[in-house]
C-alpha atoms as a PDB file:
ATOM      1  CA  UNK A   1      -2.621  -8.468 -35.370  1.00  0.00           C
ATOM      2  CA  UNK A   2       0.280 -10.339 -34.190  1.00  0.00           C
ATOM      3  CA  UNK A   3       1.063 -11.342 -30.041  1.00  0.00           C
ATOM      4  CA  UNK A   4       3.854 -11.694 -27.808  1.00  0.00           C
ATOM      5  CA  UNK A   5       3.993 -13.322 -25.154  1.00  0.00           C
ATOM      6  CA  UNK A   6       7.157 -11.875 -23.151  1.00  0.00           C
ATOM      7  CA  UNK A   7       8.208 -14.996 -20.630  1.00  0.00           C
ATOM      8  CA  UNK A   8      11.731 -13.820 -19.650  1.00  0.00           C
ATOM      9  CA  UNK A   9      13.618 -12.578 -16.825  1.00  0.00           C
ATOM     10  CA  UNK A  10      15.228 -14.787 -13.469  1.00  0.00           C
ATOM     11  CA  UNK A  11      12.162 -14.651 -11.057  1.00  0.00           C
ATOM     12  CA  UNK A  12      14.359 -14.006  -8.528  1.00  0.00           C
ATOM     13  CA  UNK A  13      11.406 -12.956  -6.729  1.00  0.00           C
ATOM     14  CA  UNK A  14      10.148 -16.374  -6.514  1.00  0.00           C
ATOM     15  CA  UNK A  15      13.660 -17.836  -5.382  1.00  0.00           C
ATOM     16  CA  UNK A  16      14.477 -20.738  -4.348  1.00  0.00           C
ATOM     17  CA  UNK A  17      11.040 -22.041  -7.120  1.00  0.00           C
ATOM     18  CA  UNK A  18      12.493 -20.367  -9.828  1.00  0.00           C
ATOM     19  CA  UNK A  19      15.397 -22.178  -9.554  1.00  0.00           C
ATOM     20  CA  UNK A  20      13.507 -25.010 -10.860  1.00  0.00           C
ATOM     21  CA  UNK A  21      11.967 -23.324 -13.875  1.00  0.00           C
ATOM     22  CA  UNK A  22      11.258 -19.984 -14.899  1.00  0.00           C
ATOM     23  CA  UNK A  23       8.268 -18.550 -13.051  1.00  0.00           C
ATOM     24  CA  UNK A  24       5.926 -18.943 -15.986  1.00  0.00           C
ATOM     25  CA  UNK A  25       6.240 -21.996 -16.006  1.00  0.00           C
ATOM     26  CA  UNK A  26       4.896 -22.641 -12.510  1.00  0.00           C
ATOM     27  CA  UNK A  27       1.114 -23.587 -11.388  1.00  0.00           C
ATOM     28  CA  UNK A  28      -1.452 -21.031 -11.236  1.00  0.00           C
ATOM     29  CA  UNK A  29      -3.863 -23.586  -9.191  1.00  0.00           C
ATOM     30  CA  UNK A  30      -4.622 -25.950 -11.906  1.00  0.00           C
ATOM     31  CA  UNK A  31      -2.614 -24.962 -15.259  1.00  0.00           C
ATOM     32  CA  UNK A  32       1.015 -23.319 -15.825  1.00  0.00           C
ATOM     33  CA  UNK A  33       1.199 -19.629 -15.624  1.00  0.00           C
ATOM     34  CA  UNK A  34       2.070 -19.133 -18.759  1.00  0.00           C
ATOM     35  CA  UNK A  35      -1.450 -20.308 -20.373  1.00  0.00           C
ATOM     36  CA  UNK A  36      -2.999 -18.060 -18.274  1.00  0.00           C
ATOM     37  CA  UNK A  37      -1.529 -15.246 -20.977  1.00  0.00           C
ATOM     38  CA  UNK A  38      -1.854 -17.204 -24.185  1.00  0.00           C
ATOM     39  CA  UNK A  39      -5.264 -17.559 -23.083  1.00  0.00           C
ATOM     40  CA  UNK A  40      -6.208 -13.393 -23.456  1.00  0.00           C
ATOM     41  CA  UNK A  41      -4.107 -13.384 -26.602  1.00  0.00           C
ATOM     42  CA  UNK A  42      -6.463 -16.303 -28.266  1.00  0.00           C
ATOM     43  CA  UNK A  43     -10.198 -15.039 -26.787  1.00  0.00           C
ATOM     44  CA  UNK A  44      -8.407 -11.826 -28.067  1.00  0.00           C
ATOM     45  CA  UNK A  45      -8.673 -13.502 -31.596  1.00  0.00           C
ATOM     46  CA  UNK A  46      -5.198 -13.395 -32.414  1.00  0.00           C
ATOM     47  CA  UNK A  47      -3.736 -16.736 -33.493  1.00  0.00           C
ATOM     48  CA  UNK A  48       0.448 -15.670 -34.442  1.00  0.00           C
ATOM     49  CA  UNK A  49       2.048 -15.797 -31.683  1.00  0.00           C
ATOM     50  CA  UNK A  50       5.934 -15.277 -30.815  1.00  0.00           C
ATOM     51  CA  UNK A  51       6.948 -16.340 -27.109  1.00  0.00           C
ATOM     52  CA  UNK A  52      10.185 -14.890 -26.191  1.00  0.00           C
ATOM     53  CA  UNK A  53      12.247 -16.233 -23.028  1.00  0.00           C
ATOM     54  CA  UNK A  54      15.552 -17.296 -21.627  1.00  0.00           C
ATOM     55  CA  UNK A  55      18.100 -19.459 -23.171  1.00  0.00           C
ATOM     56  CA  UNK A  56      17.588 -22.034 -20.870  1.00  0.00           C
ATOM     57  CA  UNK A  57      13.709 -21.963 -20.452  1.00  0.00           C
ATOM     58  CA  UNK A  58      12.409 -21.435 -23.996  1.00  0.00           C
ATOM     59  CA  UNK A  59      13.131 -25.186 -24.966  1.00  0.00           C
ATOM     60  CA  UNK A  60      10.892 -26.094 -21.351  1.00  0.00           C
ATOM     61  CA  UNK A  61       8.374 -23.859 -23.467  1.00  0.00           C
ATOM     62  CA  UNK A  62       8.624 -25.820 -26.481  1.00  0.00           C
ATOM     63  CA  UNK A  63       8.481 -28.646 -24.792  1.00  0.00           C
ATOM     64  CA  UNK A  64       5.098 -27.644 -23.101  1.00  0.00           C
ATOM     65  CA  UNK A  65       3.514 -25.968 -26.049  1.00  0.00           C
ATOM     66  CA  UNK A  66       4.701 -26.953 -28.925  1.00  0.00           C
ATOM     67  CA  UNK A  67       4.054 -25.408 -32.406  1.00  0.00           C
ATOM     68  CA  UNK A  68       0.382 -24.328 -31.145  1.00  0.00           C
ATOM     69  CA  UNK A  69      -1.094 -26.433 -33.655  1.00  0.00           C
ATOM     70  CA  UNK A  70      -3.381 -28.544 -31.165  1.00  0.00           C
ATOM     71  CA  UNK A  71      -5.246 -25.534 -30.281  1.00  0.00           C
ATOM     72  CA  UNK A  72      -5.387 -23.934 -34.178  1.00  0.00           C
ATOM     73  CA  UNK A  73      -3.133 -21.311 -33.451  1.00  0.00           C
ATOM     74  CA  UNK A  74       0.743 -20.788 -34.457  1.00  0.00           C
ATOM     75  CA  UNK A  75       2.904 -20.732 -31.913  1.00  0.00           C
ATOM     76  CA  UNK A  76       7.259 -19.346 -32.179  1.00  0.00           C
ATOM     77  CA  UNK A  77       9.895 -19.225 -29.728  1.00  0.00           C
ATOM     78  CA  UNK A  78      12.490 -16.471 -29.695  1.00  0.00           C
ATOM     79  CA  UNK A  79      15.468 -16.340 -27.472  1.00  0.00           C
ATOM     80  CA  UNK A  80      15.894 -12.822 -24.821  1.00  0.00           C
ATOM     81  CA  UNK A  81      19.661 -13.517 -24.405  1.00  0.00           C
ATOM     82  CA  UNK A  82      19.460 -11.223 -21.093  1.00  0.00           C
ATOM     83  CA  UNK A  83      16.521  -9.752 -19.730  1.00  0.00           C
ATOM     84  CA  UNK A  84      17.257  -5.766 -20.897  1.00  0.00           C
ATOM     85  CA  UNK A  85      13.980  -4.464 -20.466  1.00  0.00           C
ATOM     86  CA  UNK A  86       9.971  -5.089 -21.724  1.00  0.00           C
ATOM     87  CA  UNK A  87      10.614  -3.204 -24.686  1.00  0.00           C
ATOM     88  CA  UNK A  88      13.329  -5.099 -26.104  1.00  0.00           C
ATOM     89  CA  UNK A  89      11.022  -7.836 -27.154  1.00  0.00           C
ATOM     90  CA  UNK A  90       9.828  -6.137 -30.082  1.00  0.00           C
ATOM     91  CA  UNK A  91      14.190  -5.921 -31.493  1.00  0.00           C
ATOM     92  CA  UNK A  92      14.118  -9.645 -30.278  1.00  0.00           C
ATOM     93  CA  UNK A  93      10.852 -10.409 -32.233  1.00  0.00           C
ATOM     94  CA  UNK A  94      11.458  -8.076 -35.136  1.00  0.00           C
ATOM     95  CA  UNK A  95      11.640 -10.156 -37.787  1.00  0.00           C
ATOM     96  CA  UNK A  96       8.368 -11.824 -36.250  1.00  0.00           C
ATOM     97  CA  UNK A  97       6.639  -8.264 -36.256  1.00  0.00           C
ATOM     98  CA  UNK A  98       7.491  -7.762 -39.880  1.00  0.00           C
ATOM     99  CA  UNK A  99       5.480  -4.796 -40.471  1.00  0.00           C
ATOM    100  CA  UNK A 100       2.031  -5.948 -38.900  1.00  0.00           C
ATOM    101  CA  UNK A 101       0.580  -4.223 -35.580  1.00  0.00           C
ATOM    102  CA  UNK A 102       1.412  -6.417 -32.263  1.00  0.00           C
ATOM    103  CA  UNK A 103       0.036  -7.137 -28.892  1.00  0.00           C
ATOM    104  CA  UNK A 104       2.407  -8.134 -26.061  1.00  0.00           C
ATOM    105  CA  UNK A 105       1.562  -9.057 -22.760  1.00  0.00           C
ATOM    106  CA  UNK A 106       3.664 -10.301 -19.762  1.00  0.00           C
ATOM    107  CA  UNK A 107       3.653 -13.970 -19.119  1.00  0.00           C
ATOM    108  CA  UNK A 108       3.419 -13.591 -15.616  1.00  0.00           C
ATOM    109  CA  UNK A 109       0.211 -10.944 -15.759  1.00  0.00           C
ATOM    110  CA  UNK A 110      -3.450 -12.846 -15.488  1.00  0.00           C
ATOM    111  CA  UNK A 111      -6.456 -11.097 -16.973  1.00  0.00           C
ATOM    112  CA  UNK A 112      -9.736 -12.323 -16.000  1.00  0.00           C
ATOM    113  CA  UNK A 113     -13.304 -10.851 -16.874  1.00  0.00           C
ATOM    114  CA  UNK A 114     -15.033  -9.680 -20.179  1.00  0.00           C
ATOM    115  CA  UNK A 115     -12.583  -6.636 -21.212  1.00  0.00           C
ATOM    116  CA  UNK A 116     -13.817  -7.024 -24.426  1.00  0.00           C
ATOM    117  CA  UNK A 117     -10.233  -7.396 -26.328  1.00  0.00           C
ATOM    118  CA  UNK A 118     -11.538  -9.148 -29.409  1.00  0.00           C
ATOM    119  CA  UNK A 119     -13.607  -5.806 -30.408  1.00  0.00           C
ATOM    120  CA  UNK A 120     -10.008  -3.922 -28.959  1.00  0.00           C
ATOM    121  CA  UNK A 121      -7.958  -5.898 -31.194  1.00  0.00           C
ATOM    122  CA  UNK A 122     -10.359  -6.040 -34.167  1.00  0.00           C
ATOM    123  CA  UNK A 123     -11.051  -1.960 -34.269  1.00  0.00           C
ATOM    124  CA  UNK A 124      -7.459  -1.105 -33.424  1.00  0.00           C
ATOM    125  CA  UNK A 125      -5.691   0.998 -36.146  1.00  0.00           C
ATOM    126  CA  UNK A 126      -2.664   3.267 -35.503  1.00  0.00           C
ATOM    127  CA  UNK A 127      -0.776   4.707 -32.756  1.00  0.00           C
ATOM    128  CA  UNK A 128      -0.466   2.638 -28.851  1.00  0.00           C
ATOM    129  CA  UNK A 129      -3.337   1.744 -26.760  1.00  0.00           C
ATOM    130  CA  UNK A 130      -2.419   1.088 -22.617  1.00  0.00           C
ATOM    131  CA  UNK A 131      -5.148   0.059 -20.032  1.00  0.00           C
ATOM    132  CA  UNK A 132      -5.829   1.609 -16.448  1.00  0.00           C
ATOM    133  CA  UNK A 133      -6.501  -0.359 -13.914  1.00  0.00           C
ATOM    134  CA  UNK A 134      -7.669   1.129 -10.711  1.00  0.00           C
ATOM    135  CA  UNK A 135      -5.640   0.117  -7.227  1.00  0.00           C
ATOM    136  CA  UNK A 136      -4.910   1.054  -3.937  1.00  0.00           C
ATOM    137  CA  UNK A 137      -1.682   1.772  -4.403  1.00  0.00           C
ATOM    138  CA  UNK A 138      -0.697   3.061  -7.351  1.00  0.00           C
ATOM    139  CA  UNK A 139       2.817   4.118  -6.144  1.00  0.00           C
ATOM    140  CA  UNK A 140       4.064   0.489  -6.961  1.00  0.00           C
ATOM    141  CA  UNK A 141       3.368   0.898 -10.659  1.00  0.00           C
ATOM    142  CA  UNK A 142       3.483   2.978 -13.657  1.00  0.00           C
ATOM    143  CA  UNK A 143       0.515   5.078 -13.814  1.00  0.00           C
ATOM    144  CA  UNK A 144      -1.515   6.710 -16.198  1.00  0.00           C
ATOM    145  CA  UNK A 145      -3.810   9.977 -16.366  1.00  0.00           C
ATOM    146  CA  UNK A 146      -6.142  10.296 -19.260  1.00  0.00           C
ATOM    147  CA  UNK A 147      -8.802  12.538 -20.581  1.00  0.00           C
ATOM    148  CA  UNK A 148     -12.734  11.683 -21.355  1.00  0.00           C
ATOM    149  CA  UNK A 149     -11.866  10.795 -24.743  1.00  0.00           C
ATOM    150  CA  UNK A 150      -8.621   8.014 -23.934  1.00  0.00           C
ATOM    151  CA  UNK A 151      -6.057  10.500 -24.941  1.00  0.00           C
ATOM    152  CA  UNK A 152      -3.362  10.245 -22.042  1.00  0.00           C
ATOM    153  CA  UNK A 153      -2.216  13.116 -20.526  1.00  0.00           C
ATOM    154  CA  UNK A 154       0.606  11.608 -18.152  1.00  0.00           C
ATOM    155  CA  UNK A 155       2.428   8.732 -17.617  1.00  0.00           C
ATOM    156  CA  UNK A 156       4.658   8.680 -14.632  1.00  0.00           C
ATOM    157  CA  UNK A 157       6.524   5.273 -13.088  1.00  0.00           C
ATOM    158  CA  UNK A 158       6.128   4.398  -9.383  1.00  0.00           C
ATOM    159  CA  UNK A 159       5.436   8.362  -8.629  1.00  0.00           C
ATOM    160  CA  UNK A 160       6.000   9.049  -4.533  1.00  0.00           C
ATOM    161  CA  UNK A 161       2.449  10.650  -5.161  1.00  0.00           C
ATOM    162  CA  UNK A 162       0.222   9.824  -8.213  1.00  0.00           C
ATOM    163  CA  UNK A 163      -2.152  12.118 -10.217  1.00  0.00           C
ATOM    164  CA  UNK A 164      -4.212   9.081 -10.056  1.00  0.00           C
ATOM    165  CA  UNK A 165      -4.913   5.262  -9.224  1.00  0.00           C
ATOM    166  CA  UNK A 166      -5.244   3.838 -12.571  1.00  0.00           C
ATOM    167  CA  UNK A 167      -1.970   1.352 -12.976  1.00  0.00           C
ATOM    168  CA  UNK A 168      -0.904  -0.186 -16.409  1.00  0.00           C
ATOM    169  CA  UNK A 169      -1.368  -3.339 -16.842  1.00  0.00           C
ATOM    170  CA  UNK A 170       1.114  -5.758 -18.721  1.00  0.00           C
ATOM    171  CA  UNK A 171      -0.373  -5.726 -22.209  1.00  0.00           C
ATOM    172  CA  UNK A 172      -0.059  -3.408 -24.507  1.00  0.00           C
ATOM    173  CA  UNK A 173      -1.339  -2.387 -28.302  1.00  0.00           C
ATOM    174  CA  UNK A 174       0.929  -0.877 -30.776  1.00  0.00           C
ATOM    175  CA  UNK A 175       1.088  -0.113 -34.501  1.00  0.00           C
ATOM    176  CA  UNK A 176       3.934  -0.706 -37.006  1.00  0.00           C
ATOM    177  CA  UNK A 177       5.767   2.005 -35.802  1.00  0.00           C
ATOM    178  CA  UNK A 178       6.912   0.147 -32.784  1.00  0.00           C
ATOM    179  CA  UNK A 179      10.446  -1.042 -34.335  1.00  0.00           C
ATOM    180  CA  UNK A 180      11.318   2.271 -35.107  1.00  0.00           C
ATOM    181  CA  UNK A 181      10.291   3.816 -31.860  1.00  0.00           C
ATOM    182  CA  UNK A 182      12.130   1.011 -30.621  1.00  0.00           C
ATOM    183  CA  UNK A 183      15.481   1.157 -32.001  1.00  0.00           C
ATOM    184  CA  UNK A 184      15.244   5.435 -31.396  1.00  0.00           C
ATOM    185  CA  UNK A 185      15.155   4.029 -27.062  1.00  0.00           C
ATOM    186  CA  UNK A 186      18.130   4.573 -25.395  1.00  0.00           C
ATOM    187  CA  UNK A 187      18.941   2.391 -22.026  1.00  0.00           C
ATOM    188  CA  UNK A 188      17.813   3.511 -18.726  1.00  0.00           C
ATOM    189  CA  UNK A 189      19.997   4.216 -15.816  1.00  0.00           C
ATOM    190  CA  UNK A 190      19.752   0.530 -14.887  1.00  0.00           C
ATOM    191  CA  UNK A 191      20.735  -0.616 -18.825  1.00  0.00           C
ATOM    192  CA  UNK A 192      16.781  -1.421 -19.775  1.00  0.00           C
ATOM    193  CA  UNK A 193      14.681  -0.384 -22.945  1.00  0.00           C
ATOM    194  CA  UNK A 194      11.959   0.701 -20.538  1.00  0.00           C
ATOM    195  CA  UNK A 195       8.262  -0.125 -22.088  1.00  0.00           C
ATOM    196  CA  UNK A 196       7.416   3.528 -20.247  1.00  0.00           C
ATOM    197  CA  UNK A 197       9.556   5.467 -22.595  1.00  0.00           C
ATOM    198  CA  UNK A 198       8.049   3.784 -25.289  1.00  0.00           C
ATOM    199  CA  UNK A 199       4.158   4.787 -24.924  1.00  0.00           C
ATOM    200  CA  UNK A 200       5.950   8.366 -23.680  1.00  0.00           C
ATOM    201  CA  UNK A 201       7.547   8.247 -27.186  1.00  0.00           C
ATOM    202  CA  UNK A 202       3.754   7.553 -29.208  1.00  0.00           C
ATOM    203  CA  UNK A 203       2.584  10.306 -26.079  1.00  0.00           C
ATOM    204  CA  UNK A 204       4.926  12.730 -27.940  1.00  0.00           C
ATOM    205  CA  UNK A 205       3.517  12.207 -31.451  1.00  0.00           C
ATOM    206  CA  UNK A 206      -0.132  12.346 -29.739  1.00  0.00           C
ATOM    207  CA  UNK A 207      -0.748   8.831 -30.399  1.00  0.00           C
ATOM    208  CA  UNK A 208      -1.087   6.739 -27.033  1.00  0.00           C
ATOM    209  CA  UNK A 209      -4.341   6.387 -25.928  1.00  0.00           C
ATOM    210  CA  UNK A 210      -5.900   4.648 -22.683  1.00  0.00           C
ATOM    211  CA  UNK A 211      -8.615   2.466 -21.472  1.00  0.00           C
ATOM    212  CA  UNK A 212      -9.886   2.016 -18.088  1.00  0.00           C
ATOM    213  CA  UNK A 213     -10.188  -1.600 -16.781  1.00  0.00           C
ATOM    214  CA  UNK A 214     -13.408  -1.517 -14.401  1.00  0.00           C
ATOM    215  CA  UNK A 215     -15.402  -3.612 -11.974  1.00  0.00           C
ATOM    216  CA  UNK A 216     -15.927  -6.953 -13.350  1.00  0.00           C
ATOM    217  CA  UNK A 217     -12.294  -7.198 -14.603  1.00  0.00           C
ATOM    218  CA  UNK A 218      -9.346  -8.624 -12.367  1.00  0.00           C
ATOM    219  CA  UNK A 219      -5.668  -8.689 -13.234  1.00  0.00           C
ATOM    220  CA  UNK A 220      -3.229 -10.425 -10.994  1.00  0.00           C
ATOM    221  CA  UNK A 221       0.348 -10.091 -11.356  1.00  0.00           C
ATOM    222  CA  UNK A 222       1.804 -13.346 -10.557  1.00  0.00           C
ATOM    223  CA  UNK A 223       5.839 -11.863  -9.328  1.00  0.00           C
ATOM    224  CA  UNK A 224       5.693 -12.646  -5.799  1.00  0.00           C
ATOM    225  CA  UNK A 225       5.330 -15.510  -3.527  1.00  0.00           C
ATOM    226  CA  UNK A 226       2.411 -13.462  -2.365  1.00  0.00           C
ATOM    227  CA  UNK A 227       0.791 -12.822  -5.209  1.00  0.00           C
ATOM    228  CA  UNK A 228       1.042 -16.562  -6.675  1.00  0.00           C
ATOM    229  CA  UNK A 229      -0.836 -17.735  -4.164  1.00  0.00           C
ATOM    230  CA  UNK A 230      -3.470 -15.108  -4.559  1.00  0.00           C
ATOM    231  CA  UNK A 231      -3.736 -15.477  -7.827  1.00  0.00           C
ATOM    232  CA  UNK A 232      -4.328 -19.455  -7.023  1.00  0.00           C
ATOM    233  CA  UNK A 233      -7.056 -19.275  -4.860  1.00  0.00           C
ATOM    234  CA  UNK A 234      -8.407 -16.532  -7.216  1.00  0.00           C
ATOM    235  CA  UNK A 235      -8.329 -19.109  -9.665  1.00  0.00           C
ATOM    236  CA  UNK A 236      -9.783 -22.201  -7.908  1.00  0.00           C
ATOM    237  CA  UNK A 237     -12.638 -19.837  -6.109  1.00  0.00           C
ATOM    238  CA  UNK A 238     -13.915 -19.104  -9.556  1.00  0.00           C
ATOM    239  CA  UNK A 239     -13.841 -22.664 -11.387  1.00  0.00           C
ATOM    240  CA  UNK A 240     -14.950 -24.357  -7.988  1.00  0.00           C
ATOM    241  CA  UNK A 241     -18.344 -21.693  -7.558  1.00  0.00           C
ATOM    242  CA  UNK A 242     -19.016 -21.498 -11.473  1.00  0.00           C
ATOM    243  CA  UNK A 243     -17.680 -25.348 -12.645  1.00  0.00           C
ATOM    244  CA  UNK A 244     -15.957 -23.819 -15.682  1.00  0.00           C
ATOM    245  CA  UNK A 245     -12.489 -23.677 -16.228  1.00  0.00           C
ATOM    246  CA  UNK A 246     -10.445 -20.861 -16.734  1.00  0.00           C
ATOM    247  CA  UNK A 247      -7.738 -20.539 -19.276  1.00  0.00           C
ATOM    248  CA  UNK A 248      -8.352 -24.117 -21.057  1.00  0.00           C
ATOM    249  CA  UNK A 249      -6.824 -23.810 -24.153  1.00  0.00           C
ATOM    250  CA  UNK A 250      -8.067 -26.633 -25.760  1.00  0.00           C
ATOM    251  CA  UNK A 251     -11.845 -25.329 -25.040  1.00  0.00           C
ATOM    252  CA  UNK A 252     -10.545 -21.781 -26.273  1.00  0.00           C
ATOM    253  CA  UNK A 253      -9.802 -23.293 -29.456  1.00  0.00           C
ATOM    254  CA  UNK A 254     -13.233 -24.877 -29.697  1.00  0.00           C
ATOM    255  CA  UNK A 255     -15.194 -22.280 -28.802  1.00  0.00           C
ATOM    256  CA  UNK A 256     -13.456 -19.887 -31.041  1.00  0.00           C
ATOM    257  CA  UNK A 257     -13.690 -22.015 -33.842  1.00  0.00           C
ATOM    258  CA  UNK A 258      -9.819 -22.832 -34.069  1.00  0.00           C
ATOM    259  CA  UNK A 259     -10.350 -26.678 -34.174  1.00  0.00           C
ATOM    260  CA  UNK A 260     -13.672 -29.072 -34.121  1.00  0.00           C
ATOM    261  CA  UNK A 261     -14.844 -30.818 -31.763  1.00  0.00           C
ATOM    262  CA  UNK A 262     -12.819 -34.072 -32.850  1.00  0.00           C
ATOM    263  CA  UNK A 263      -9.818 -32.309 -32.213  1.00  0.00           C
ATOM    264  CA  UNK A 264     -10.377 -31.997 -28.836  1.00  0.00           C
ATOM    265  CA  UNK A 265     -11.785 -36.065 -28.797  1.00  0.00           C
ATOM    266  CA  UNK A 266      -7.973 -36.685 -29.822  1.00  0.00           C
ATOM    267  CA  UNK A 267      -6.157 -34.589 -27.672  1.00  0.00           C
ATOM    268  CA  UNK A 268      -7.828 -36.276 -24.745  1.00  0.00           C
ATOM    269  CA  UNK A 269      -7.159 -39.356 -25.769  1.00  0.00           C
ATOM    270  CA  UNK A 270      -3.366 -38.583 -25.326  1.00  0.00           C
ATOM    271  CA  UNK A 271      -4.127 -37.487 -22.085  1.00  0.00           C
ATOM    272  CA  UNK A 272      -3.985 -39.018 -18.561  1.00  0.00           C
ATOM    273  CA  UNK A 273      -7.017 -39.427 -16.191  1.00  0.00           C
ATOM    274  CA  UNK A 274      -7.401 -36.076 -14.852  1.00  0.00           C
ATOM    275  CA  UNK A 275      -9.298 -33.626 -13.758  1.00  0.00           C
ATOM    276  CA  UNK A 276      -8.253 -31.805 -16.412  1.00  0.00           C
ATOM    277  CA  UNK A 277      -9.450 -34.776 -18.425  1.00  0.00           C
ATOM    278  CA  UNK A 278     -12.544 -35.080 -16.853  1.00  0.00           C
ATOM    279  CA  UNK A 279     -13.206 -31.315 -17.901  1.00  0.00           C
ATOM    280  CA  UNK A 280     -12.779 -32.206 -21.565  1.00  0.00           C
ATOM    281  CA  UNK A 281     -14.694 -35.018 -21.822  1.00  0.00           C
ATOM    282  CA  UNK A 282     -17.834 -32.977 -20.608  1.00  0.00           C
ATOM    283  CA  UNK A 283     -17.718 -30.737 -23.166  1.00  0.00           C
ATOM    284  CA  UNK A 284     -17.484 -33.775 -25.537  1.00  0.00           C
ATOM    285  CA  UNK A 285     -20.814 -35.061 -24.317  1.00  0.00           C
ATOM    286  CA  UNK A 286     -22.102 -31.888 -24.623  1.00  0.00           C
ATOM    287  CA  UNK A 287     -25.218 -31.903 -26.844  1.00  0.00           C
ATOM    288  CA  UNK A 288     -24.705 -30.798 -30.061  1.00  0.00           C
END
């Protein structure tokens, strides 16, 4: 399984801050947004990674990231010349797809909890999988309706009156027909490959099926000023109460197995005294 981290679009949202960089590139309390995502994708297991964004914020990303290899993990860059819709990352990342299954998630989407998407990704065969996640109003999103068994029996986007609260979530499972269904879109009436006629076109071969996000689980969508800050405090409630950190890459990577523990003795080495630091270098002295 292959991921894609989709970092694109103008933020205009977050204007005048996203004039300075692209809103995934801004602090979630202690840590850019944008690890927040590449965070699911590694507890997730998956280690390939493509980030696609803007011509003028995917060398920031670079810059930030790097190849991945610090964290045991391969990272790519891919350019979204203009932001035409969530489903025109997989034509931008074909060639990265090949002909390999893919998860993409939104850089500005947080997941938080134990949704279990290391057994998702690792039993995942054919056809789409979406998530539910229940809200209070589910008129803001796209919404799903599905039976005992996952199959989905509606999708409808922003509906003046939904069959039910569940709302999709930014991350999504597909199978290697995704390029095809891809290229057989046709623009919206506002010039997007929408991601919703996508899972409609796997709902028309009878192969998008759904998952419902419960209690225990929290996703925060990081697109208003609003929301950022809720998201923050979210954040620093959690690592404050529990003294873990959330979204540390480099302890990811180490608890996954994707580098030893002398990996991580290096990297903070290169670093400057920090919190951050400080963080590292207790799991260091951890006994062994």
């Amino acid at each position: 399984m292959k991921g894609i981290v989709l970092a694109g679009g103008s933020g205009s949202r977050l204007h005048p801050i996203s004039l300075v960089a692209s809103k995934q590139l801004q602090p979630v309390y202690d840590k850019p947004m944008i690890y927040y995502p590449l965070a699911t994708l590694m507890l997730a297991g998956i280690r390939d990674i493509l980030l696609i964004s803007t011509p003028e914020d995917t060398p920031r990303f670079e810059e930030l990231l790097g190849d991945g290899e610090r964290w045991g993990i391969r990272l790519s860059y891919a350019v979204q010349p203009r932001p035409e819709g969530i489903a025109q990352a997989f034509l931008v990342g074909a060639d990265f797809i090949a002909a390999e299954p893919v998860t993409l998630i939104l850089g500005d989407n947080i997941l938080y909890g134990r949704m279990r998407l290391d057994d998702i990704v690792r039993d995942f065969r054919e056809g789409a999988l979406i998530f539910g996640y229940p809200v209070r109003d589910p008129e803001r999103y796209g919404v799903v309706e599905f039976g005992p068994d996952g199959e989905v029996l509606s999708l409808e986007e922003k509906p003046a009156e939904p069959r039910t609260h569940l709302a999709i979530p930014g991350i999504y499972l597909y199978d290697t027909q995704v390029l095809e269904l891809t290229r057989g879109l046709k623009p919206s009436a506002r010039g997007e490959l929408e991601i919703t006629d996508l899972n409609r076109a796997y709902l028309e071969r009878g192969q998008l099926r759904a998952q419902r996000l419960g209690r225990g689980i929290a996703w925060l969508d990081t697109g208003t000023h609003e929301s950022l800050l809720e998201a923050a405090n979210f954040i620093a409630a959690i690592e404050r109460r529990q003294g873990l950190k959330i979204a540390c890459l480099e302890e990811i990577a180490y608890r996954q197995g994707y580098i030893q523990l002398s990996a991580i003795s290096a990297l903070v080495e290169a670093m400057p005294v920090s919190e951050y630091r400080s963080y590292l270098e207790a799991i260091l002295a951890e006994p062994a």
